[in-house]
Protein backbone atom coordinates (compact mmCIF):
# COMPACT_ATOMS: atom_id res chain seq x y z
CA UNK A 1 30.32 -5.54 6.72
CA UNK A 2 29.58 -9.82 7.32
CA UNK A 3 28.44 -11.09 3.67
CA UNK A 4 26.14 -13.99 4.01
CA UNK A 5 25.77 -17.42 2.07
CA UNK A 6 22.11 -18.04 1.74
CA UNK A 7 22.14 -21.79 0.99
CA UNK A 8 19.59 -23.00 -1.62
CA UNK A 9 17.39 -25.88 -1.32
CA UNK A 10 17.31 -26.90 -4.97
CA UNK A 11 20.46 -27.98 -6.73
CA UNK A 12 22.74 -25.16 -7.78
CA UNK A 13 22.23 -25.72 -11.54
CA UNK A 14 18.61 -24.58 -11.02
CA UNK A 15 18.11 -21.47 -12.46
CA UNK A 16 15.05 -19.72 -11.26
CA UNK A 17 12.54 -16.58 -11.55
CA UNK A 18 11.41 -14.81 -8.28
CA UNK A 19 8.80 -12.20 -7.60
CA UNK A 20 8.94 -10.15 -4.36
CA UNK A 21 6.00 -8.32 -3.40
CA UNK A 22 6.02 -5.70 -0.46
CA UNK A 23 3.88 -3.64 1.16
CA UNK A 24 3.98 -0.90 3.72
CA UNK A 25 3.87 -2.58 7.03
CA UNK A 26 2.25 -4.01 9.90
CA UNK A 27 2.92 -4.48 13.91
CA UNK A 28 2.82 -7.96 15.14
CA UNK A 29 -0.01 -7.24 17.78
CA UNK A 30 -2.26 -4.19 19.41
CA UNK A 31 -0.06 -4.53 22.71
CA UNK A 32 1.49 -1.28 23.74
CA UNK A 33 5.43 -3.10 23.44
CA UNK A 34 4.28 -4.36 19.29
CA UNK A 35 3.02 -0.86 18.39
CA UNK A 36 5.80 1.08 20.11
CA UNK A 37 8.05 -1.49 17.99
CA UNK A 38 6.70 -1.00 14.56
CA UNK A 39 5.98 2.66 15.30
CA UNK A 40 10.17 3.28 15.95
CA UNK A 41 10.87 1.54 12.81
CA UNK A 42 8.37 3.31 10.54
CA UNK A 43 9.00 6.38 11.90
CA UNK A 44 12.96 6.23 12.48
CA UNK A 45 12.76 5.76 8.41
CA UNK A 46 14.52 8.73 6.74
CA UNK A 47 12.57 8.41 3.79
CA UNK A 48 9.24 9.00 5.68
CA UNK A 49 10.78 11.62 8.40
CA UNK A 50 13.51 13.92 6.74
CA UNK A 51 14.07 15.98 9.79
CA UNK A 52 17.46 15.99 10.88
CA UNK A 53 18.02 13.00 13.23
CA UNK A 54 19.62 15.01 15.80
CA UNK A 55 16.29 16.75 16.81
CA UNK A 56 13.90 14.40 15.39
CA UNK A 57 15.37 11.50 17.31
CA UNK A 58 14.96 12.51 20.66
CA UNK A 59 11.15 13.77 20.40
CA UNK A 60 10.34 10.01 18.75
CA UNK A 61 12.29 8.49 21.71
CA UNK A 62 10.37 10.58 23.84
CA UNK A 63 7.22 12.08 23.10
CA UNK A 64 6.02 10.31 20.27
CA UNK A 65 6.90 6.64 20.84
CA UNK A 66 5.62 7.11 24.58
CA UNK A 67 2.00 8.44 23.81
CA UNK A 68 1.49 7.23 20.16
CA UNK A 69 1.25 3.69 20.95
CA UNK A 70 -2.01 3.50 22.90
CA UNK A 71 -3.84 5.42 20.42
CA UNK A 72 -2.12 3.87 17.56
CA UNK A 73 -3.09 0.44 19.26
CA UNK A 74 -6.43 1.31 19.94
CA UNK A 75 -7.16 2.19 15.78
CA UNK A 76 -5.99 -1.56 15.46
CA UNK A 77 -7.78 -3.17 17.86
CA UNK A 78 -10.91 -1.75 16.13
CA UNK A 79 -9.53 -3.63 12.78
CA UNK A 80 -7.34 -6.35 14.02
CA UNK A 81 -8.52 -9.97 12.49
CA UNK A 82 -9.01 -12.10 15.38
CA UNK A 83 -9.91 -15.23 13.56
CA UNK A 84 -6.24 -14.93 12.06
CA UNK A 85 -4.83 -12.85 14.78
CA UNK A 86 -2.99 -10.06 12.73
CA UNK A 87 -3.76 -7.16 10.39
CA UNK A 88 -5.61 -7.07 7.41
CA UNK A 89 -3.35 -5.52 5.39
CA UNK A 90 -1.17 -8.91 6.38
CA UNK A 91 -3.98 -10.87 5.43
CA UNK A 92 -4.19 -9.50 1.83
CA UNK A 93 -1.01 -9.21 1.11
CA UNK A 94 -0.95 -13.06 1.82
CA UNK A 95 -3.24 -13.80 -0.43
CA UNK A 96 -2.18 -11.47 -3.42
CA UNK A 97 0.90 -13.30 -3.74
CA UNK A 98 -1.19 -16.65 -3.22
CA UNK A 99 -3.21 -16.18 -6.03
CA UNK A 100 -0.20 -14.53 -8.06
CA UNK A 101 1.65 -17.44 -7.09
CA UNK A 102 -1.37 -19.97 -8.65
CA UNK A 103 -1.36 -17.87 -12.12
CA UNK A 104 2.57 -17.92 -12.49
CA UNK A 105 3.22 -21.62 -11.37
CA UNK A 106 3.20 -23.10 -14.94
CA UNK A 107 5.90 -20.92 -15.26
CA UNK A 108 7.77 -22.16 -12.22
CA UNK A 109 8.05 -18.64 -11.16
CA UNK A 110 8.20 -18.30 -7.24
CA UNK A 111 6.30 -15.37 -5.38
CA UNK A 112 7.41 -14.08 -1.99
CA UNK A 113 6.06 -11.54 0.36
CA UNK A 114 7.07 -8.95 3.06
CA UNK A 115 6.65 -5.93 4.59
CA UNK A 116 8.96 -2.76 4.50
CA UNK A 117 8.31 -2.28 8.45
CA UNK A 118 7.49 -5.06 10.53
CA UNK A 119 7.31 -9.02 10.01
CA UNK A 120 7.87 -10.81 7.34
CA UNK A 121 10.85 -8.64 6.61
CA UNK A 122 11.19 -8.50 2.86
CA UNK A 123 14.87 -9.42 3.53
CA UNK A 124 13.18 -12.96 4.67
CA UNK A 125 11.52 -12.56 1.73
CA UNK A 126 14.21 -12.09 -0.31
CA UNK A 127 16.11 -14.93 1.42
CA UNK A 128 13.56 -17.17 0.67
CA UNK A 129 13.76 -16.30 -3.03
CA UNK A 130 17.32 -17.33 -2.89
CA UNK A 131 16.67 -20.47 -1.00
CA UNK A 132 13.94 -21.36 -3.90
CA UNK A 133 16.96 -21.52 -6.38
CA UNK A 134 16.09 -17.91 -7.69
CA UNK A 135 18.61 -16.02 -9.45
CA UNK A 136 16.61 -13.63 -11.05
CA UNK A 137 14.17 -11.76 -9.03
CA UNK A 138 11.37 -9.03 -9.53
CA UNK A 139 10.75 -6.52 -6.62
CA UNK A 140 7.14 -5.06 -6.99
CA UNK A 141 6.53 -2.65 -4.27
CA UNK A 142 2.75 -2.63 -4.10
CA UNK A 143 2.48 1.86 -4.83
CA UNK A 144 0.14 2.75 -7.84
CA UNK A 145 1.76 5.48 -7.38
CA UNK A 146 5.50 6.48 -6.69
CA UNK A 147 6.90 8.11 -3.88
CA UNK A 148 10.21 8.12 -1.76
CA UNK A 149 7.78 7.38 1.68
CA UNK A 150 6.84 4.33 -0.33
CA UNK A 151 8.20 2.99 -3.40
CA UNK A 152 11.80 4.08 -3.11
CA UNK A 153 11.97 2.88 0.87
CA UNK A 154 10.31 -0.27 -0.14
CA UNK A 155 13.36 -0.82 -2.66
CA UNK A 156 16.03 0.66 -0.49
CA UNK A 157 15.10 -2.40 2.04
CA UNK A 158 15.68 -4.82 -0.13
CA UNK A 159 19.05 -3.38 -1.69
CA UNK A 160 19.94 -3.15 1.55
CA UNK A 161 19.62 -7.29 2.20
CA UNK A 162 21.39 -7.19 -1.24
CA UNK A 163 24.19 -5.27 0.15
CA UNK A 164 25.28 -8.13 2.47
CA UNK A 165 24.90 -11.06 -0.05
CA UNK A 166 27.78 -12.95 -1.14
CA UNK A 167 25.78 -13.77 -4.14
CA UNK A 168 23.56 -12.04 -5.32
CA UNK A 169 20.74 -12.18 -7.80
CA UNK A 170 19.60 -10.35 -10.95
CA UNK A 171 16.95 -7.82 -10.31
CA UNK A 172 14.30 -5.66 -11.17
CA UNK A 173 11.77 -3.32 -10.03
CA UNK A 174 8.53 -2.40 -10.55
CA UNK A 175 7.41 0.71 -11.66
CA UNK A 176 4.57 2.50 -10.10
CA UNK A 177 1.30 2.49 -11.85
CA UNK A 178 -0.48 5.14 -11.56
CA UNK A 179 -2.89 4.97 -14.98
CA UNK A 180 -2.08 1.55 -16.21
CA UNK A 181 -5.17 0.21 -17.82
CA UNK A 182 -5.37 -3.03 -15.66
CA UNK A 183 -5.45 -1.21 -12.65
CA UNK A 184 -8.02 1.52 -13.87
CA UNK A 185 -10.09 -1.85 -15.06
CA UNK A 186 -9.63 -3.44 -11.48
CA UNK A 187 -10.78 -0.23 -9.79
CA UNK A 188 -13.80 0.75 -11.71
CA UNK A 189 -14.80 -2.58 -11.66
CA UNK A 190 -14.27 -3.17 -7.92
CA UNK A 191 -16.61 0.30 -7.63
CA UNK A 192 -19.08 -0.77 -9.63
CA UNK A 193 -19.64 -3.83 -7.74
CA UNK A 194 -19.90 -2.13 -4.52
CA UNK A 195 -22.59 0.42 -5.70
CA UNK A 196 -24.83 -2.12 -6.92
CA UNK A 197 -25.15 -3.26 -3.67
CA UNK A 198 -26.22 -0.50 -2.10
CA UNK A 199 -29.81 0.96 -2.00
CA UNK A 200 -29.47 4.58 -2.75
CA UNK A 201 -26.49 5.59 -5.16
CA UNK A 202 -24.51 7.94 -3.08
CA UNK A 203 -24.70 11.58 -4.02
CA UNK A 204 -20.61 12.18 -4.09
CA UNK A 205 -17.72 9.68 -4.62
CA UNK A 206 -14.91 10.97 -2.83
CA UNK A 207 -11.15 9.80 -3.74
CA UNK A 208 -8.88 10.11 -1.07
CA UNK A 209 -5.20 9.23 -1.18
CA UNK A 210 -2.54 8.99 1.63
CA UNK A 211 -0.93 12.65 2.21
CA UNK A 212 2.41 13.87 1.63
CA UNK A 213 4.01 16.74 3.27
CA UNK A 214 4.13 19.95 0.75
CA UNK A 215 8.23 20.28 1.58
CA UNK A 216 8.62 16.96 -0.33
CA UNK A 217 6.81 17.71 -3.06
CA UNK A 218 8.82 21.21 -3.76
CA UNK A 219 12.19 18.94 -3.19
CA UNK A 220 11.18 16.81 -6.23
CA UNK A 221 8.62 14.07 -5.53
CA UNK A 222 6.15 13.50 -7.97
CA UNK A 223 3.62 11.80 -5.74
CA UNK A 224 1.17 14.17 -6.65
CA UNK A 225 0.97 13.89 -9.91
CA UNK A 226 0.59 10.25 -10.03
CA UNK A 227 -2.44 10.94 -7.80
CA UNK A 228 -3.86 13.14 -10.69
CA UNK A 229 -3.20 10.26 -13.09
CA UNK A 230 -4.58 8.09 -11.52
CA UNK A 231 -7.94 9.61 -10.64
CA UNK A 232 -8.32 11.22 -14.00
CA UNK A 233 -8.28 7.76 -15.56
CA UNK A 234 -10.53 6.34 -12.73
CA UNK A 235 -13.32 9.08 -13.40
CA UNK A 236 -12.86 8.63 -17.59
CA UNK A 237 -13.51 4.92 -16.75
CA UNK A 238 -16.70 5.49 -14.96
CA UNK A 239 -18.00 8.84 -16.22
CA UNK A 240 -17.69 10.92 -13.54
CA UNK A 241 -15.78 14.14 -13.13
CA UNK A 242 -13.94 16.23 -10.51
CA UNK A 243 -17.14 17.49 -8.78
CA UNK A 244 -18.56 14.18 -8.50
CA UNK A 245 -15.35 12.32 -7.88
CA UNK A 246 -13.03 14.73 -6.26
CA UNK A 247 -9.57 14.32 -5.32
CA UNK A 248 -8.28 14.70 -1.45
CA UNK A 249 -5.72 13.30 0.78
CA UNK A 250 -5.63 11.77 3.73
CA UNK A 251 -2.89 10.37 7.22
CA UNK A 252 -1.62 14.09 7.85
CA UNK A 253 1.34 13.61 10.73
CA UNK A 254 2.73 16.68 12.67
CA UNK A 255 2.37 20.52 12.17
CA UNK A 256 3.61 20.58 8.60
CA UNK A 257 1.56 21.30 5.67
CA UNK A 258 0.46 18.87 3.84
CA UNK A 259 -1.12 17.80 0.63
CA UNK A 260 -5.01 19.58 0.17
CA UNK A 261 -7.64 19.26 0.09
CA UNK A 262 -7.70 17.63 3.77
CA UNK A 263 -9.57 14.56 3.55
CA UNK A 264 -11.48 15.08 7.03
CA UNK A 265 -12.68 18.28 6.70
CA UNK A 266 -13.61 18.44 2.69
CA UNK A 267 -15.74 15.22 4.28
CA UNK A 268 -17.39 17.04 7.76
CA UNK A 269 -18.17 20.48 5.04
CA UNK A 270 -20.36 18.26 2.76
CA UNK A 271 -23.93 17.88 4.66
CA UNK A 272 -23.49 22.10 4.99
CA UNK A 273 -23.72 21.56 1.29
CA UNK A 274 -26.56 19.33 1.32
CA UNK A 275 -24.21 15.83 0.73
CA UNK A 276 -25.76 13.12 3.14
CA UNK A 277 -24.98 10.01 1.22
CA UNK A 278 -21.44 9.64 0.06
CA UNK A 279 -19.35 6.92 -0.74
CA UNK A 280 -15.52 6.96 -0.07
CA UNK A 281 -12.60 4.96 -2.59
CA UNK A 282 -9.58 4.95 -1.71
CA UNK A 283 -7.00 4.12 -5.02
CA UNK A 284 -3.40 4.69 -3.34
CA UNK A 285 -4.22 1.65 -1.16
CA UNK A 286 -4.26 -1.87 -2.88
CA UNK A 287 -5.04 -3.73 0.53
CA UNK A 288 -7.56 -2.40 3.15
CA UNK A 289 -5.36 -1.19 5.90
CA UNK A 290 -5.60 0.98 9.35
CA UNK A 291 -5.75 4.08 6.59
CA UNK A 292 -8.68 2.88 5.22
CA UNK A 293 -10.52 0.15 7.56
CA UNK A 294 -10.19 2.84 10.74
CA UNK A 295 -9.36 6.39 9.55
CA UNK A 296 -11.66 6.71 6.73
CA UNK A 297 -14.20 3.80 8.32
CA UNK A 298 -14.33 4.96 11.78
CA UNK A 299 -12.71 8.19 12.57
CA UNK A 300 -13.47 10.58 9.17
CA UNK A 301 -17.33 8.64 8.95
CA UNK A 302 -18.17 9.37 12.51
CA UNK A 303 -16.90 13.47 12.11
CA UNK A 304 -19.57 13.62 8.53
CA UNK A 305 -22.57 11.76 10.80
CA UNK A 306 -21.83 14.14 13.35
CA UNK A 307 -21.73 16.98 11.24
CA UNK A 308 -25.20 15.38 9.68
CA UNK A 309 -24.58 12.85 7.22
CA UNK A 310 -26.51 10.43 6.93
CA UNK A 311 -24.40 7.48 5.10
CA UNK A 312 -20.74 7.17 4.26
CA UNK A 313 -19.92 3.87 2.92
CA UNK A 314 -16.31 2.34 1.88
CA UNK A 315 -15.65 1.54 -1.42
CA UNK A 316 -13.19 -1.68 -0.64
CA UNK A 317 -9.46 -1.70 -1.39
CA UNK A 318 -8.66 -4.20 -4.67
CA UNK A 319 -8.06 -6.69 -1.90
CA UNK A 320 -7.56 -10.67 -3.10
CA UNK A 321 -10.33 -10.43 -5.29
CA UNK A 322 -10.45 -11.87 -8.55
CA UNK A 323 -9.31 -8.47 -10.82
CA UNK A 324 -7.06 -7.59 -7.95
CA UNK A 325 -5.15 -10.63 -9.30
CA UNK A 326 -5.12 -10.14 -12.66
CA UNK A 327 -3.80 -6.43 -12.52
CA UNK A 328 -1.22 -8.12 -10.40
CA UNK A 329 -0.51 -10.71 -13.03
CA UNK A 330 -0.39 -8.36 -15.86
CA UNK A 331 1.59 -6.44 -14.46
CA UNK A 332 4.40 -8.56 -13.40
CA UNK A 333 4.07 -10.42 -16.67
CA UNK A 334 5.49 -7.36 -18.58
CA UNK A 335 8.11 -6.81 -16.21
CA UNK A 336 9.01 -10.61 -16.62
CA UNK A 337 9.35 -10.29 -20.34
CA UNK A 338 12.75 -11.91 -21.23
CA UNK A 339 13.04 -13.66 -18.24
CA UNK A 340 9.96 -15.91 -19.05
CA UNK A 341 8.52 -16.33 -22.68
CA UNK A 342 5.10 -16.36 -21.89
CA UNK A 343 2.55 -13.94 -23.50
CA UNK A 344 1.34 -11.04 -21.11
CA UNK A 345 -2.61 -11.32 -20.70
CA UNK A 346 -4.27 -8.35 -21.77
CA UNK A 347 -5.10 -5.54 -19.78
């Protein structure tokens, strides 16, 4: 293994605090070559594909990253931002740490961002840290709640850049937060605001979360529970209950089983049961993303209409707004303790 110098731009004396968020991922364009790119390196990830490599590798060489990439394109295309030409989730993840950034500049704390798959790389981000004079940095994968697919593969990344430093700086991680009261607060709140707007409350609020194949759940991730936690504190926060506000999951990938209830067809069953008007939220996602902007908003509303809805409305993702930022800040703030002396704000 090469070691790397990563040469700072402030004087070497300067001693300085870094934050690091990451999220999942995002391809650089809806061409076939930019989703066939980002597709391989999301799905050659052992963390997210545990099959052994020797017969998983040749079907994503071959049938997968062959076909996927038109359809995967085509989902994007249908959400791309062409005023900034790139992905939403890009977008917000932007501005998160931009408005982090603003709260934690008295502080002279730096925020960086990056992506686990795809551009920025968090090792760019990481490098950037460095070259900011940081020597103590805070990696906070952006997971309420914790999973090897996500958290753990978001870290691995980045310990992976660390791997190949010559120096290297102090660090920490985030844990997931799956019930913390700021991020109940930002949710409820976020779902509040939405509903107001709308003309006729819907009759079901359904909570769907990214799925997780079974198998990994009987090796020993927790995923699930978190999932519980979190909506279990979401419907104590704004009185609901598990037949108002059920629990499903979403994304499922290949003939495996998955996490249940599906998502999809919990969804398409409800007009059967006389549920027209329902509203979907989606708390496993901080950002609106391809899960939420074009699976839930295009593909899982148009199979309820069709099966005779007659509104399904997104709740939006925490986003940049306002409480989005202060979870964010509170949350880094107690993971900073010690490293900066200011007081956390409350939750």
């Amino acid at each position: 293994m090469t070691f790397i110098t990563i040469r700072r731009d402030a004087p070497i004396q300067t001693s300085r605090v870094g934050v690091l968020l990451s999220n999942l991922g995002t391809p650089d364009g809806t061409g076939y070559s930019a989703i066939r790119r980002y597709l391989g390196e999301f799905l050659s990830d052992r963390r997210i594909i545990e099959a052994n490599p020797l017969v998983w590798k040749p079907i994503l060489n071959g049938v997968v990253l062959t076909f996927r990439p038109r359809k995967t394109g085509a989902a994007y295309q249908r959400i791309w931002r062409t005023d900034r030409d790139e992905s939403p989730l890009r977008t917000y993840t932007r501005e998160q740490a931009d408005g982090l950034a603003a709260r934690l500049a008295p502080e002279g704390v730096a925020v960086a961002w990056g992506m686990r798959y795809g551009t920025p790389s968090v090792a760019d981000a990481l490098h950037d840290l460095i070259r900011q004079g940081c020597d103590r940095i805070l990696l906070a994968p952006l997971y309420p709640q914790y999973s090897a697919t996500t958290t753990a593969t978001a870290n691995d990344q980045v310990f992976r850049a660390l791997m190949r430093l010559r120096n290297q700086p102090a660090t920490r991680t985030l844990p997931p937060f799956p019930d913390h009261p700021a991020y109940i607060a930002a949710l409820a709140a976020c779902m509040r605001e939405h509903l107001a707007t709308l003309g006729t409350p819907p009759q079901k609020i359904v909570a769907s979360f990214h799925g997780l194949p079974r198998e990994y759940v009987e090796k020993g991730d927790h995923y699930p529970l978190d999932c519980e936690r979190t909506i279990a504190a979401l419907r104590r926060a704004t009185g609901h209950d598990a037949d108002t506000m059920p629990l499903t999951y979403q994304s499922r990938f290949g003939p495996a089983k998955w996490l249940e209830p599906y998502t999809a067809p919990y969804i398409e069953a409800l007009p059967a049961q006389g549920i027209t008007r329902i509203a979907v939220i989606m708390p496993g996602f901080v950002s609106d993303c391809i899960e939420t902007l074009d699976e839930i908003g295009n593909e899982v509303r148009d199979g309820f209409l069709k099966a005779g809805g007659e509104e399904l409305t997104l709740i939006p993702c925490l986003n940049d707004a306002p409480v989005a930022i202060d979870m964010l800040e509170t949350l880094v703030r107690n993971e900073l303790r010690g490293w900066i002396d200011t007081p956390s704000p409350a939750a």
